[in-house]
N, C-alpha and C. Protein backbone atom coordinates (compact mmCIF):
# COMPACT_ATOMS: atom_id res chain seq x y z
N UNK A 1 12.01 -0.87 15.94
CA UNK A 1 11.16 0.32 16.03
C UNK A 1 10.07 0.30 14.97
N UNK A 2 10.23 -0.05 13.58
CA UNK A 2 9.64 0.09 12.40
C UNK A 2 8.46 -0.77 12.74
N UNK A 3 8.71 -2.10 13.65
CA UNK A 3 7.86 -3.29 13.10
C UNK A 3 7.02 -2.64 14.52
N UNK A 4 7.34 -2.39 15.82
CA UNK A 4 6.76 -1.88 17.00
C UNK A 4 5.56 -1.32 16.47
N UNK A 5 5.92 -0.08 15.59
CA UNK A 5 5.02 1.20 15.13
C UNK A 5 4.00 0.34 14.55
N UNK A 6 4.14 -0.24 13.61
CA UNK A 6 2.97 -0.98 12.47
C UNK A 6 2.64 -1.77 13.70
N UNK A 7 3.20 -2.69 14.43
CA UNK A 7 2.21 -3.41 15.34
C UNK A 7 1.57 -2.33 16.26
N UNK A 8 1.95 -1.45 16.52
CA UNK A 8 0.94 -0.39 17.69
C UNK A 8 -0.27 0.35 16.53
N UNK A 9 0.17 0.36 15.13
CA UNK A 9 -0.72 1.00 14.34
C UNK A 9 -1.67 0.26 13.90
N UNK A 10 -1.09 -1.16 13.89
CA UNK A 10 -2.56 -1.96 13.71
C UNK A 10 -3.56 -2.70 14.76
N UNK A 11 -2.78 -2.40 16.29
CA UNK A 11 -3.72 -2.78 16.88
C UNK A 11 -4.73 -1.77 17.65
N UNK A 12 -4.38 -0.44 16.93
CA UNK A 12 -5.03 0.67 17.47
C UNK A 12 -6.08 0.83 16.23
N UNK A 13 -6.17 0.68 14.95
CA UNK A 13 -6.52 0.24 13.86
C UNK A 13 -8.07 -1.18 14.25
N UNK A 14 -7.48 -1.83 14.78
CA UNK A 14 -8.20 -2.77 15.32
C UNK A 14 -9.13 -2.85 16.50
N UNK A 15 -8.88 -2.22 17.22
CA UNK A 15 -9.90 -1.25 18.63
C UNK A 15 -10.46 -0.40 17.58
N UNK A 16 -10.03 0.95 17.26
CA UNK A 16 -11.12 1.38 16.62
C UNK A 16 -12.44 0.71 15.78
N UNK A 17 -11.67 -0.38 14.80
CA UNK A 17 -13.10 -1.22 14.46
C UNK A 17 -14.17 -1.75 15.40
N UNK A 18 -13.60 -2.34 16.66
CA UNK A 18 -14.12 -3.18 17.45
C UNK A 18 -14.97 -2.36 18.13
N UNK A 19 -14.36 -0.84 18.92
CA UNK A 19 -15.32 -0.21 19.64
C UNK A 19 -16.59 0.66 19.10
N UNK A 20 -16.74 0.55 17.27
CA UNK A 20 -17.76 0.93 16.58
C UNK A 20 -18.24 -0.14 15.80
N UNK A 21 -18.47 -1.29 16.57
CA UNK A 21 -18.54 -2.73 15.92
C UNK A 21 -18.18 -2.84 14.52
N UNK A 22 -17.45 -2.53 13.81
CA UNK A 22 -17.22 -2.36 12.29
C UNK A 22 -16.92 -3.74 12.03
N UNK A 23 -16.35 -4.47 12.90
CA UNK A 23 -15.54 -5.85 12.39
C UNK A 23 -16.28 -6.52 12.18
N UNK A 24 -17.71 -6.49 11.87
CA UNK A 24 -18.61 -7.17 11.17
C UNK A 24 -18.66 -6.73 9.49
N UNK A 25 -18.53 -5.88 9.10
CA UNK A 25 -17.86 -5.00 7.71
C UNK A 25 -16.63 -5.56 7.26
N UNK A 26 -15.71 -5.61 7.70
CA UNK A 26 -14.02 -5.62 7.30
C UNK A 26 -13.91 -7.33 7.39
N UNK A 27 -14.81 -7.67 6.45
CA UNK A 27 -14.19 -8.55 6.16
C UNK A 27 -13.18 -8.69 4.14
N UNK A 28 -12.13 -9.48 4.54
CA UNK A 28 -11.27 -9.34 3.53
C UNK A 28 -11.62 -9.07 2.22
N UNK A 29 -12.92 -9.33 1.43
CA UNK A 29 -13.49 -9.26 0.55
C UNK A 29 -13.77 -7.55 0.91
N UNK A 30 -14.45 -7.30 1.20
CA UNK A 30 -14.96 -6.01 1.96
C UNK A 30 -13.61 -4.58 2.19
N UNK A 31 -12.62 -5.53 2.83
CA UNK A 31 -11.73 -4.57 3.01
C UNK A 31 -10.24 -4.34 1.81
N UNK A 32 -10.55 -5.41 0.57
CA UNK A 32 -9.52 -5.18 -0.48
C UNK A 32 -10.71 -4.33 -1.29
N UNK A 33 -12.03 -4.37 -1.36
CA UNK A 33 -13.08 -3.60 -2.59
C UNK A 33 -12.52 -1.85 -2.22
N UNK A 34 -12.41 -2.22 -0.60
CA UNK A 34 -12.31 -0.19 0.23
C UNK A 34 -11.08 0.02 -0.77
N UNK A 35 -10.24 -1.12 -0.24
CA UNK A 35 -8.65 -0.64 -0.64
C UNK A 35 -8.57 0.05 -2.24
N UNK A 36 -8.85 -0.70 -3.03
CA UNK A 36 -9.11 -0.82 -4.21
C UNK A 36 -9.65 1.11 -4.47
N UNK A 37 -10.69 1.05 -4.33
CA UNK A 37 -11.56 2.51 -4.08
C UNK A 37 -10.56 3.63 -3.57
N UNK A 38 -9.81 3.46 -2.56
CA UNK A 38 -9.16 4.48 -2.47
C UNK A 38 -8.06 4.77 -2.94
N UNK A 39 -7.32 3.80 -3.64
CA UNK A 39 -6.22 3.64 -4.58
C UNK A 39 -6.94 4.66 -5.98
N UNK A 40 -8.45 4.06 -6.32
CA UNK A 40 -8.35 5.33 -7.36
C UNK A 40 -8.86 6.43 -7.11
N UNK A 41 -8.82 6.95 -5.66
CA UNK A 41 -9.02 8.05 -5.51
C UNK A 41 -7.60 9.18 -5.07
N UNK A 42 -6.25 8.16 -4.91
CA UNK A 42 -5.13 8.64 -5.14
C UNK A 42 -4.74 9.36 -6.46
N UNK A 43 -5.24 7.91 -7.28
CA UNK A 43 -4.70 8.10 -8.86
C UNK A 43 -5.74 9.30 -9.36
N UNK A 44 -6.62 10.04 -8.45
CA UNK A 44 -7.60 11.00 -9.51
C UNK A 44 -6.87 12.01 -9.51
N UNK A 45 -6.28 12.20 -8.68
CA UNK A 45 -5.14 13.82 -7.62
C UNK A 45 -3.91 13.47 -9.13
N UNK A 46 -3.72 12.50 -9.63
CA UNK A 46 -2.41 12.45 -10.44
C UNK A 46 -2.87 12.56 -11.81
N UNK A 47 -3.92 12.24 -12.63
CA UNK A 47 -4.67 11.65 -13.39
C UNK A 47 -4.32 12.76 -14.73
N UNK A 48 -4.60 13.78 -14.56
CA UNK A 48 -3.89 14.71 -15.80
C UNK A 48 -2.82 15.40 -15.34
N UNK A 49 -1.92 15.69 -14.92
CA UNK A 49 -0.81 15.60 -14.62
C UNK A 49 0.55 15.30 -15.21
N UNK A 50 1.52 15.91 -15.90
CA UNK A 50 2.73 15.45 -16.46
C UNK A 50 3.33 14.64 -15.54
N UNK A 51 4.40 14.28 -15.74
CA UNK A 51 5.45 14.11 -14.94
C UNK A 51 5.79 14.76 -13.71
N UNK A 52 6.61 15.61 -14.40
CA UNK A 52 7.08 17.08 -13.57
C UNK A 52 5.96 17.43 -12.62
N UNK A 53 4.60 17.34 -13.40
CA UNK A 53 3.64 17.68 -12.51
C UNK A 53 3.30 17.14 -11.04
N UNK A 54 3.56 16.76 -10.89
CA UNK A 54 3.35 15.04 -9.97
C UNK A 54 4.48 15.02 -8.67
N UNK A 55 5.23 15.80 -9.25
CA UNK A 55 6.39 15.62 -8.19
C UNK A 55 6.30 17.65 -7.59
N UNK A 56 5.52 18.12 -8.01
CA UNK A 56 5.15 19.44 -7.79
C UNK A 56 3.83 19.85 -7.15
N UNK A 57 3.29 19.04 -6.61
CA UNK A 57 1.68 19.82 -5.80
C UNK A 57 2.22 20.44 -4.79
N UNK A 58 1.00 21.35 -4.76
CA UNK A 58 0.88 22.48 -3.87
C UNK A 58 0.53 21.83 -2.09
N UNK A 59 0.71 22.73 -1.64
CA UNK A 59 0.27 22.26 -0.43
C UNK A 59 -0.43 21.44 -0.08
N UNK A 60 -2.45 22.16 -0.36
CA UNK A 60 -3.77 21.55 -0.22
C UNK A 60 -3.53 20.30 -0.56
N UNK A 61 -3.03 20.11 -1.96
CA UNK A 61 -2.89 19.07 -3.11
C UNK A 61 -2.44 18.23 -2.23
N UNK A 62 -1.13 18.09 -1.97
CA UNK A 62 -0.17 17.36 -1.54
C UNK A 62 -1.02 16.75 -0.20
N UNK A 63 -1.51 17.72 0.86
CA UNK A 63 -2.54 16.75 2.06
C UNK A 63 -3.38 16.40 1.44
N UNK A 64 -4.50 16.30 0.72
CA UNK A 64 -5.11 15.41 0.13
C UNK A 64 -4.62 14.42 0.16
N UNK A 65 -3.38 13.97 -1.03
CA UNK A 65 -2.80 13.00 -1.26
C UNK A 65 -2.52 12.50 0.29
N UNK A 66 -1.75 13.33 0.82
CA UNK A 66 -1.38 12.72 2.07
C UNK A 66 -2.49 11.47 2.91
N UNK A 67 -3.86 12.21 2.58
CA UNK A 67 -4.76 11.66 3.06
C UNK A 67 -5.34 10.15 2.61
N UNK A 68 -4.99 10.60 1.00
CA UNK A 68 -5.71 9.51 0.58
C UNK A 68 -4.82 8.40 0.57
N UNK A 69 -3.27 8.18 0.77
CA UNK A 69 -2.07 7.54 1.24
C UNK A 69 -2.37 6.64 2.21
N UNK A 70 -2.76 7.41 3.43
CA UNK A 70 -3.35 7.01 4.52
C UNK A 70 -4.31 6.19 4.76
N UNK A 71 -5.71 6.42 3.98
CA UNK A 71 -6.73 5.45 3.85
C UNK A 71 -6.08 4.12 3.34
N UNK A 72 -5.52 4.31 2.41
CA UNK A 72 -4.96 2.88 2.18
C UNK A 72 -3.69 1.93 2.66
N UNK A 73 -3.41 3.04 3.61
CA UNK A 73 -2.64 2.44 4.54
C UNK A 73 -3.20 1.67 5.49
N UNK A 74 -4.11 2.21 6.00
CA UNK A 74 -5.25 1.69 6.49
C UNK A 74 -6.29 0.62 6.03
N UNK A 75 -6.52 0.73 5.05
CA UNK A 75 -7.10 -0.72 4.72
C UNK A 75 -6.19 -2.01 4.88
N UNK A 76 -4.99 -1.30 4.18
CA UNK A 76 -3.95 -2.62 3.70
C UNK A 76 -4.23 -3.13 5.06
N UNK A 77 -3.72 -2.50 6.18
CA UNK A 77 -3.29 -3.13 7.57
C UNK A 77 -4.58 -4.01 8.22
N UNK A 78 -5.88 -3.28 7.69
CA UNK A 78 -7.04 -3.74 8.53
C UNK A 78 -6.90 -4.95 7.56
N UNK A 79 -6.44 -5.22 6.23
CA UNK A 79 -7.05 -6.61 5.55
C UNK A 79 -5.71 -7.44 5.89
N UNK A 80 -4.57 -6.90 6.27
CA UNK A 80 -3.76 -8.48 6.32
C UNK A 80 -4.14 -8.45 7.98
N UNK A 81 -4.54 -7.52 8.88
CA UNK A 81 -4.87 -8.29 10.03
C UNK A 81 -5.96 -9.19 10.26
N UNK A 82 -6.72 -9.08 9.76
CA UNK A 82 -8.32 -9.76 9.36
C UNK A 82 -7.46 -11.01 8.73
N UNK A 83 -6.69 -11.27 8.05
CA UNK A 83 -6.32 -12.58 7.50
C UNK A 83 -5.17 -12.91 8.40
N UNK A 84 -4.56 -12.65 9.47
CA UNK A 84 -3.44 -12.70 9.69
C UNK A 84 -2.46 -13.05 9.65
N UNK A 85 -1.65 -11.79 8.50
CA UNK A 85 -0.84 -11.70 7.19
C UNK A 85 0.30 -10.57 8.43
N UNK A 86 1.40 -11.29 8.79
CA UNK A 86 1.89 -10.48 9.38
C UNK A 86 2.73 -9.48 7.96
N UNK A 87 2.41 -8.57 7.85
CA UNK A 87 2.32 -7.76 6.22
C UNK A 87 4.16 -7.25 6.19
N UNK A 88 4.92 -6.48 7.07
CA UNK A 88 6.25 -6.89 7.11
C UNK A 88 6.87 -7.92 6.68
N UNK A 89 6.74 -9.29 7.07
CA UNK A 89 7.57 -10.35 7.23
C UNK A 89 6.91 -10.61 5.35
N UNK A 90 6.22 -10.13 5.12
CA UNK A 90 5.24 -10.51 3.51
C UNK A 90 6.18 -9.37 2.79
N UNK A 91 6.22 -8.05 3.21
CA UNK A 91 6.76 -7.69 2.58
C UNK A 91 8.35 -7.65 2.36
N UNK A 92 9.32 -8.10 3.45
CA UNK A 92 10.64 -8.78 3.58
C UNK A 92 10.86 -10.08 2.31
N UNK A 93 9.71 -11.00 2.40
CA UNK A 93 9.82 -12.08 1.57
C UNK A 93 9.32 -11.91 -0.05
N UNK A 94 8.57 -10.54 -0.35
CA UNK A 94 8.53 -9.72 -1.60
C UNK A 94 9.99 -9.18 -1.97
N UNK A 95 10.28 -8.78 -1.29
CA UNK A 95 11.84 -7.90 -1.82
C UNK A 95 12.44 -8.74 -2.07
N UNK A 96 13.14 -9.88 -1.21
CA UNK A 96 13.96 -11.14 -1.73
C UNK A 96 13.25 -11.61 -3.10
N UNK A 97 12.00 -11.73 -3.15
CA UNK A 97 11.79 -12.54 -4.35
C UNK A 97 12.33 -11.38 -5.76
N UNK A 98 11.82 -10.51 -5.35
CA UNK A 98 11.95 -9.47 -6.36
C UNK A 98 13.53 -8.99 -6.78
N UNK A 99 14.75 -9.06 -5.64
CA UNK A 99 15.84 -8.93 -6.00
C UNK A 99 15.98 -10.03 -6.72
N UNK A 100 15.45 -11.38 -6.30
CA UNK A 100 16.00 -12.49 -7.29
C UNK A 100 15.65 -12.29 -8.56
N UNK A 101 14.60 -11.61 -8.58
CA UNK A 101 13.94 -11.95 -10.13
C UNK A 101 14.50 -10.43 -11.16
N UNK A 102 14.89 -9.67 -10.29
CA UNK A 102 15.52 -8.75 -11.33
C UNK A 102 16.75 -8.01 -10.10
N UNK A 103 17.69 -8.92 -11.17
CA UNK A 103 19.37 -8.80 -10.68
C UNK A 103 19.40 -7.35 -11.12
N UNK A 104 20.77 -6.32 -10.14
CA UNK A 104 20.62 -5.04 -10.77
C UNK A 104 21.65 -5.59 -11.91
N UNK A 105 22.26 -6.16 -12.49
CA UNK A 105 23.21 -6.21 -13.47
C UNK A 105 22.74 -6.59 -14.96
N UNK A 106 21.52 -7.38 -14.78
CA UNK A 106 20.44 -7.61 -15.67
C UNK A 106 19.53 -6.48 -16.11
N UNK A 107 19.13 -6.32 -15.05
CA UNK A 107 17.96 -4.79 -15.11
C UNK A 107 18.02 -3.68 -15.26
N UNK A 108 19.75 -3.09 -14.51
CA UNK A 108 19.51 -1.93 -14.64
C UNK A 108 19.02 -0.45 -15.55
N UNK A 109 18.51 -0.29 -14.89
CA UNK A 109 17.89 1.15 -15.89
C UNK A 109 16.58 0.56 -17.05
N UNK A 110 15.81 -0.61 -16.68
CA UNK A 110 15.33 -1.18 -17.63
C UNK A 110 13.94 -1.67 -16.89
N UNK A 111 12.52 -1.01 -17.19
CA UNK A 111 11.75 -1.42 -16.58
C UNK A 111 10.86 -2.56 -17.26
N UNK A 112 11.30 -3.31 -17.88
CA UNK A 112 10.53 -4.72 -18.11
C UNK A 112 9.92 -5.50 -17.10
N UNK A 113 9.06 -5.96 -17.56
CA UNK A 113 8.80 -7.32 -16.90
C UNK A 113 9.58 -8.54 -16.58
N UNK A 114 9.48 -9.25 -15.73
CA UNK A 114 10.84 -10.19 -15.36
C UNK A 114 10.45 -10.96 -16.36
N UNK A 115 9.38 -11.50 -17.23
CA UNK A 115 9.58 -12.62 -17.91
C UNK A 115 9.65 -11.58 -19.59
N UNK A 116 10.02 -10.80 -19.25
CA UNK A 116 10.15 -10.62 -20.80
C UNK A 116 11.75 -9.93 -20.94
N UNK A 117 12.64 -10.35 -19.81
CA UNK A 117 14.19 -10.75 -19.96
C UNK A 117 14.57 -11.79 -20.39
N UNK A 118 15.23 -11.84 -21.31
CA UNK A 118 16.29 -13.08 -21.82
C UNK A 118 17.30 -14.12 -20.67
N UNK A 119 16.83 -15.38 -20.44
CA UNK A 119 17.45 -15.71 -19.54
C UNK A 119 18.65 -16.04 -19.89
């Protein structure tokens, strides 16, 4: 079901470019600069903000964010399809690497960097 959705979301993602010729724009260079851009327009909604704060927006707040979530959901998908990065199976082979590289028995409760654990 999960992988269905992202494949129906990116090839609806992909018509939309095509039927406003955009796919002359989105190219990968082009579509990590968007990505990039709207990532710090997430981080502006968080930017003075405590902690506590952060896990507390208001409604408006919170769709904003919702929104700006979205845009970069949207890029991500338009740039690994433009490279075709089936982005699941990328992100399946991230988690394995990442459980390898920080065991919970090593790590737990401990946000280091993997190379600045004692092997």
């Amino acid at each position: 079901m999960r992988e269905d959705s992202l494949r129906r979301l990116t090839l609806r993602l992909r018509e939309f470019a095509r039927a406003r010729n955009w796919e002359q724009f989105h190219s990968p260079k082009n579509l990590a600069m968007a990505l990039i851009a709207e990532c710090a327009e997430l981080v502006e909604h968080f930017q003075w903000l405590n902690e506590d704060q952060s896990y507390q927006l208001g409604a408006e707040k919170l769709e904003q964010v919702s929104l700006e979530l979205a845009d970069i959901q949207i890029y991500l998908l338009r740039c690994a399809d433009r490279l075709g990065i089936d982005l699941l199976a990328a992100v399946e082979r991230k988690v394995a690497i990442n459980e390898a590289r920080y065991p919970v028995d090593k790590v737990f409760g401990d946000a280091r960097r993997a190379s600045e654990y004692d092997d």
